[in-house]
C-alpha atoms as a PDB file:
ATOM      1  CA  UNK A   1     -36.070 168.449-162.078  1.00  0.00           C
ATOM      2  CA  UNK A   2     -33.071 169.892-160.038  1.00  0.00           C
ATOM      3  CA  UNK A   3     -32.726 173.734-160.165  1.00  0.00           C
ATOM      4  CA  UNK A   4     -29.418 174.594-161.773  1.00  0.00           C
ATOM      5  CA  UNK A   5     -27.384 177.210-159.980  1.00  0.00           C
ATOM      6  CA  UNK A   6     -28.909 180.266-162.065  1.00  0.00           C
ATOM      7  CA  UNK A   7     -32.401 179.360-161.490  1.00  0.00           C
ATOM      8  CA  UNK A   8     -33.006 181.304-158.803  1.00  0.00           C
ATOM      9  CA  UNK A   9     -31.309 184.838-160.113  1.00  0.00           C
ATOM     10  CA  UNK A  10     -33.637 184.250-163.251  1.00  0.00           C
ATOM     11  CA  UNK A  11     -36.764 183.933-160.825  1.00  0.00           C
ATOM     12  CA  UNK A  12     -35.209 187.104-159.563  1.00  0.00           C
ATOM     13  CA  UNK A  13     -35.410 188.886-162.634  1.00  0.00           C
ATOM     14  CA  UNK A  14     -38.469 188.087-163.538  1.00  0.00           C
ATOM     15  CA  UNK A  15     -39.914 189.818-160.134  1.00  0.00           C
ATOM     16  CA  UNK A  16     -38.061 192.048-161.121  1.00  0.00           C
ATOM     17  CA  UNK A  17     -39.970 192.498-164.225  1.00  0.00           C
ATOM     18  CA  UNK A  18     -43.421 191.624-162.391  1.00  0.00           C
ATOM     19  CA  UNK A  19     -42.666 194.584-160.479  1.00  0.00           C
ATOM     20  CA  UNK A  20     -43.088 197.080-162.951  1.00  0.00           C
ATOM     21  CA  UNK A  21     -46.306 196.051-163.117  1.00  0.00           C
ATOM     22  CA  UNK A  22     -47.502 196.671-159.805  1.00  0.00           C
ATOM     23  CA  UNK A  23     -49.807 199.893-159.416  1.00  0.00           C
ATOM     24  CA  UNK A  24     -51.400 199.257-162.740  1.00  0.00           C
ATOM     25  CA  UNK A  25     -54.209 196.884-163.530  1.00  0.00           C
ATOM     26  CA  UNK A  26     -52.336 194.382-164.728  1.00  0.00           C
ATOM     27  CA  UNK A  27     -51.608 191.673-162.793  1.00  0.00           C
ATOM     28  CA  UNK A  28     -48.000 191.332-161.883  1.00  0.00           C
ATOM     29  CA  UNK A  29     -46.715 188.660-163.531  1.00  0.00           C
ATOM     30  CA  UNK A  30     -43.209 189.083-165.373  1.00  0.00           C
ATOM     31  CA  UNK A  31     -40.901 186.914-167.533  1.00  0.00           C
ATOM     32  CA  UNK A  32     -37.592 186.573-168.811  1.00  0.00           C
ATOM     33  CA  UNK A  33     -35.403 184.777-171.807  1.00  0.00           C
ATOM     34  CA  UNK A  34     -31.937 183.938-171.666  1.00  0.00           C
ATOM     35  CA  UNK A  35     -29.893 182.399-173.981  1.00  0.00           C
ATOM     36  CA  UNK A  36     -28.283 179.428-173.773  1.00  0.00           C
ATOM     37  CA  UNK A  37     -25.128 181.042-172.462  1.00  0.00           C
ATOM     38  CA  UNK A  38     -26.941 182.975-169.848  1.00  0.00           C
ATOM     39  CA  UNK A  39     -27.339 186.656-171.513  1.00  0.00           C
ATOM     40  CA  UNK A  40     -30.825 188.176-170.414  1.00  0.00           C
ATOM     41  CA  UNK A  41     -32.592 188.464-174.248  1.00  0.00           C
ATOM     42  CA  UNK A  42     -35.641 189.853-172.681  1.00  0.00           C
ATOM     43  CA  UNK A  43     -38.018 190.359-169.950  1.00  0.00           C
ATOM     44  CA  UNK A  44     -41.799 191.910-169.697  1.00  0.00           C
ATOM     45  CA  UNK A  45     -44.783 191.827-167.702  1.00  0.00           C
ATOM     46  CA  UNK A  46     -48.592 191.158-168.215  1.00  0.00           C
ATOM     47  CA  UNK A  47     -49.721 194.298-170.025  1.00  0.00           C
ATOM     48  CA  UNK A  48     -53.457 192.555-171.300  1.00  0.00           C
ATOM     49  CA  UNK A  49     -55.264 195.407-169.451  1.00  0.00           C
ATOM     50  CA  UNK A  50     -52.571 197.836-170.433  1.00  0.00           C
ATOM     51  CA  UNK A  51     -52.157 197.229-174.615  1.00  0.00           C
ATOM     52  CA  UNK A  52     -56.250 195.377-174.636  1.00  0.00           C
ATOM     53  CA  UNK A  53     -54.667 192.702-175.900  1.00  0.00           C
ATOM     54  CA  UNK A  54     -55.829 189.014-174.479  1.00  0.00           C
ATOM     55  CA  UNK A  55     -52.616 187.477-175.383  1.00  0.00           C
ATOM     56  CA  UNK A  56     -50.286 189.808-173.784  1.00  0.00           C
ATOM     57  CA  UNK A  57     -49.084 187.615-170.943  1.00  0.00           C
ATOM     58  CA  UNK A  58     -45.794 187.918-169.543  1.00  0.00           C
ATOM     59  CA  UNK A  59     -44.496 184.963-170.913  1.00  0.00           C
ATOM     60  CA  UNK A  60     -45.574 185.663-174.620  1.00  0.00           C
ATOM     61  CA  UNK A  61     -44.349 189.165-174.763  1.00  0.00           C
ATOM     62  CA  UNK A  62     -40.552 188.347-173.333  1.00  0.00           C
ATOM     63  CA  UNK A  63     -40.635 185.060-175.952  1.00  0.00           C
ATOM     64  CA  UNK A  64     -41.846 187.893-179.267  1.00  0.00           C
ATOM     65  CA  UNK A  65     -39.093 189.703-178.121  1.00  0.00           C
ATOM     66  CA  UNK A  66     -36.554 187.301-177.419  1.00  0.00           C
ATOM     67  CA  UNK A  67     -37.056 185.112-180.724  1.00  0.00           C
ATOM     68  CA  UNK A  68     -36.589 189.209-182.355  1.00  0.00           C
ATOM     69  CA  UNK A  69     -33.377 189.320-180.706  1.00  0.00           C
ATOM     70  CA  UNK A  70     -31.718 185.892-180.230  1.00  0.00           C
ATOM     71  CA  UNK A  71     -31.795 185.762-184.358  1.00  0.00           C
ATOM     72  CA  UNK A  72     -32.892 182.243-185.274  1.00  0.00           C
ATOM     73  CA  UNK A  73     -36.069 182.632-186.165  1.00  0.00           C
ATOM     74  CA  UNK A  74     -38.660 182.211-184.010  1.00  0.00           C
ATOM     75  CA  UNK A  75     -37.021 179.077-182.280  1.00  0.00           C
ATOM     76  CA  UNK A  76     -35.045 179.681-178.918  1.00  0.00           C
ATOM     77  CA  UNK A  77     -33.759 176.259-178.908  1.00  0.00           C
ATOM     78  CA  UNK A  78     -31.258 176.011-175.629  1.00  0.00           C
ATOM     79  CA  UNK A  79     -32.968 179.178-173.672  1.00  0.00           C
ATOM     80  CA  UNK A  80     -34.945 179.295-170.614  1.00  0.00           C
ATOM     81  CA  UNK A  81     -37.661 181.294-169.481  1.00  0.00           C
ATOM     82  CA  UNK A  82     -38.358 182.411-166.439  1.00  0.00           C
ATOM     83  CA  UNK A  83     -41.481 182.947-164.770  1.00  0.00           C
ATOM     84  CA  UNK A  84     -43.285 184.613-161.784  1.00  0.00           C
ATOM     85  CA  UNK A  85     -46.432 182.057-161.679  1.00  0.00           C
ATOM     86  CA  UNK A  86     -46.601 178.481-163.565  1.00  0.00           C
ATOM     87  CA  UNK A  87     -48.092 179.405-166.764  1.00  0.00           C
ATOM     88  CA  UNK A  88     -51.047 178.820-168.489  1.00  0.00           C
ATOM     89  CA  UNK A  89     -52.487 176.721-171.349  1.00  0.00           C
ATOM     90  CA  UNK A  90     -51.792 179.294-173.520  1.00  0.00           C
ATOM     91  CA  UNK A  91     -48.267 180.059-172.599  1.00  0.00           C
ATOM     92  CA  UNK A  92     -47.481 176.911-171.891  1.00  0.00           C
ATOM     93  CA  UNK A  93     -48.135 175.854-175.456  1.00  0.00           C
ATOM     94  CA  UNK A  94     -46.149 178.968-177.007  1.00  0.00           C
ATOM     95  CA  UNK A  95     -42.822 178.097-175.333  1.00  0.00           C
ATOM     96  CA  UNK A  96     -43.197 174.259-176.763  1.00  0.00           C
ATOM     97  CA  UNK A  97     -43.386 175.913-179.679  1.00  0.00           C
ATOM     98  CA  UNK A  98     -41.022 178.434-179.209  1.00  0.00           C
ATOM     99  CA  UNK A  99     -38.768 175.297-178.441  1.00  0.00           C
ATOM    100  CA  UNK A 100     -37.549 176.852-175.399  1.00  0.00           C
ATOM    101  CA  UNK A 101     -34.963 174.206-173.523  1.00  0.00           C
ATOM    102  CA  UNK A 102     -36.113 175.029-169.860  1.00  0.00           C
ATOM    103  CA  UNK A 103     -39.108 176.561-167.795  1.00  0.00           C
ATOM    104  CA  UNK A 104     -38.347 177.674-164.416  1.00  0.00           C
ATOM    105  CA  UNK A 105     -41.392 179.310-162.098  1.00  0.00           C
ATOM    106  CA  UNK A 106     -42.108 180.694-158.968  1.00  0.00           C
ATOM    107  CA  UNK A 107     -45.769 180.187-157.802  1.00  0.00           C
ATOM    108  CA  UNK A 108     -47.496 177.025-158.651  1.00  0.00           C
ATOM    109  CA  UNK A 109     -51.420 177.895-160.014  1.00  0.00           C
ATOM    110  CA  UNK A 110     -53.203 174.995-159.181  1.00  0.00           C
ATOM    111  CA  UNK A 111     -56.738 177.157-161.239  1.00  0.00           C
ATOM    112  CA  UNK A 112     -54.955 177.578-164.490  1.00  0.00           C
ATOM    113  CA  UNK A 113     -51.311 175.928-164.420  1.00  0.00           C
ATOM    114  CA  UNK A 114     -50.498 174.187-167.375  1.00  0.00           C
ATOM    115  CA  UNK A 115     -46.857 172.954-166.328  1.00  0.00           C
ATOM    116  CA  UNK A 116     -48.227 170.558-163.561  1.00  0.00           C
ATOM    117  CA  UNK A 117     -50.425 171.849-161.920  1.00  0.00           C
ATOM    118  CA  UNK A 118     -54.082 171.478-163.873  1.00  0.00           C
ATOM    119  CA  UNK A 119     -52.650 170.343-167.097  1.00  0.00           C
ATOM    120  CA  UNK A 120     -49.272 169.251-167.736  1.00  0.00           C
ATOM    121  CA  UNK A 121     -48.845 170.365-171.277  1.00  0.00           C
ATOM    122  CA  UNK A 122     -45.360 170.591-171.704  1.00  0.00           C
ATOM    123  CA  UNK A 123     -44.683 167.572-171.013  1.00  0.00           C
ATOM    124  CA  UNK A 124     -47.238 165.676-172.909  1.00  0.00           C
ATOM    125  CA  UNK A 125     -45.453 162.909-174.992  1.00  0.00           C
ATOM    126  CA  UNK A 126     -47.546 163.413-178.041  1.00  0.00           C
ATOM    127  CA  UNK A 127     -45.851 166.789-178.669  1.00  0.00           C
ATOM    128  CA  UNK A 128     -42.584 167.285-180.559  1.00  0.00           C
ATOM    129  CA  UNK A 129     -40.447 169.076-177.612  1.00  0.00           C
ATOM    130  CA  UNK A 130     -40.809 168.895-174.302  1.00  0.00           C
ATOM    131  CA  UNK A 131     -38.630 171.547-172.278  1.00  0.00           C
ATOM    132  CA  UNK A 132     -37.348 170.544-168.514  1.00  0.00           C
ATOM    133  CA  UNK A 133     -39.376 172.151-165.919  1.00  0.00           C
ATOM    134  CA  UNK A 134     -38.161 173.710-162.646  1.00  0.00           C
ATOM    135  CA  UNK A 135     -41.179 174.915-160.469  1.00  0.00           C
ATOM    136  CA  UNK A 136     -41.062 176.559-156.964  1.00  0.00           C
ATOM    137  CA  UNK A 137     -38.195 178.535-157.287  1.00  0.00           C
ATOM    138  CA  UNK A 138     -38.737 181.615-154.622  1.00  0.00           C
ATOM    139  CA  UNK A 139     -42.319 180.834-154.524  1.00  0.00           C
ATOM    140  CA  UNK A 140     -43.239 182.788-151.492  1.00  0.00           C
ATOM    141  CA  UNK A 141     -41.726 186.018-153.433  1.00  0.00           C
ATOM    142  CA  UNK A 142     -43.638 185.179-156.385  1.00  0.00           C
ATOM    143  CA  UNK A 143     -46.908 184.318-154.251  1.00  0.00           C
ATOM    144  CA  UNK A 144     -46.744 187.293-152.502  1.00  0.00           C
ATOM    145  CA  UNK A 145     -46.784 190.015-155.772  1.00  0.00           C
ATOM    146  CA  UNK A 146     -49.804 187.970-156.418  1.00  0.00           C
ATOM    147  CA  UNK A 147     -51.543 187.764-153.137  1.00  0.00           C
ATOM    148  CA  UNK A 148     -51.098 191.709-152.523  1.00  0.00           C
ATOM    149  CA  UNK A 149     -52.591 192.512-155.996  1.00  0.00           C
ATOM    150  CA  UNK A 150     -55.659 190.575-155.481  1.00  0.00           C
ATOM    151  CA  UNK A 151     -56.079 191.845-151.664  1.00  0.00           C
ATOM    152  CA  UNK A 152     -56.435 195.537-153.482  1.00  0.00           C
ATOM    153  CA  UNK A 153     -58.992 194.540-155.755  1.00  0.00           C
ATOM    154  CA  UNK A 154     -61.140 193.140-153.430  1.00  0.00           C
END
């Protein structure tokens, strides 16, 4: 698909989040919601090593907290999220069921992407929703959080 004009400010933000992560053991990976009329309804980073918690990926923390404040339920129908790095299985399946409208992402992950990459689960036509996708928005920004991260652990 065809980035719309806001896709890459989103992208933005969510380095922006990813950020906050850096000097921690988490890897930085951040993620934001917006609303269908463009208001930022949240935004987080990975925080698994952080909170112990296996499921505390980027993308699943800003969707808890978005669904808390968007106030229909837990369905974000006409949002986007924004991403650092495609996501994974996992994520991937939360934001189909989150009903999330769009998916825009930075880095492609060709180990463990589930938006086109490895598995393309978002769009698989046996599902009930399938959001538009948007990858390779200011990849090189995105790729670069990541690649610095890893060069310190080794």
């Amino acid at each position: 698909m065809k980035p719309h004009p806001g896709d890459v400010e989103a992208v933005r933000a969510a380095i922006d989040f990813a950020e906050r992560a850096v000097g921690t053991a988490d890897v930085p990976i951040g993620a934001v919601v917006f609303s269908p009329d463009g208001r930022l309804l949240a935004g987080a980073h990975n925080a698994r090593e952080k909170s112990g918690d296996p499921t505390a990926h980027a993308e699943v923390l800003a969707l808890r907290e978005a669904a808390r404040v968007h106030g229909d339920g837990w369905r974000l129908e006409g949002c986007t999220l924004a991403v650092t790095v495609e996501p994974c299985t996992m994520c991937a399946g939360a934001l189909v069921l989150a009903r999330v409208a769009r998916v825009v992402f930075g880095a492609w992950e060709p180990r463990t992407g589930a938006v086109g990459s490895l598995w393309d689960v978002v769009r698989d036509r046996r599902l009930n929703h399938r959001p538009e996708v948007v990858g390779g928005v200011l990849a090189p920004e995105c790729s670069a959080l990541l690649n610095s991260f890893f060069a310190d652990q080794r």
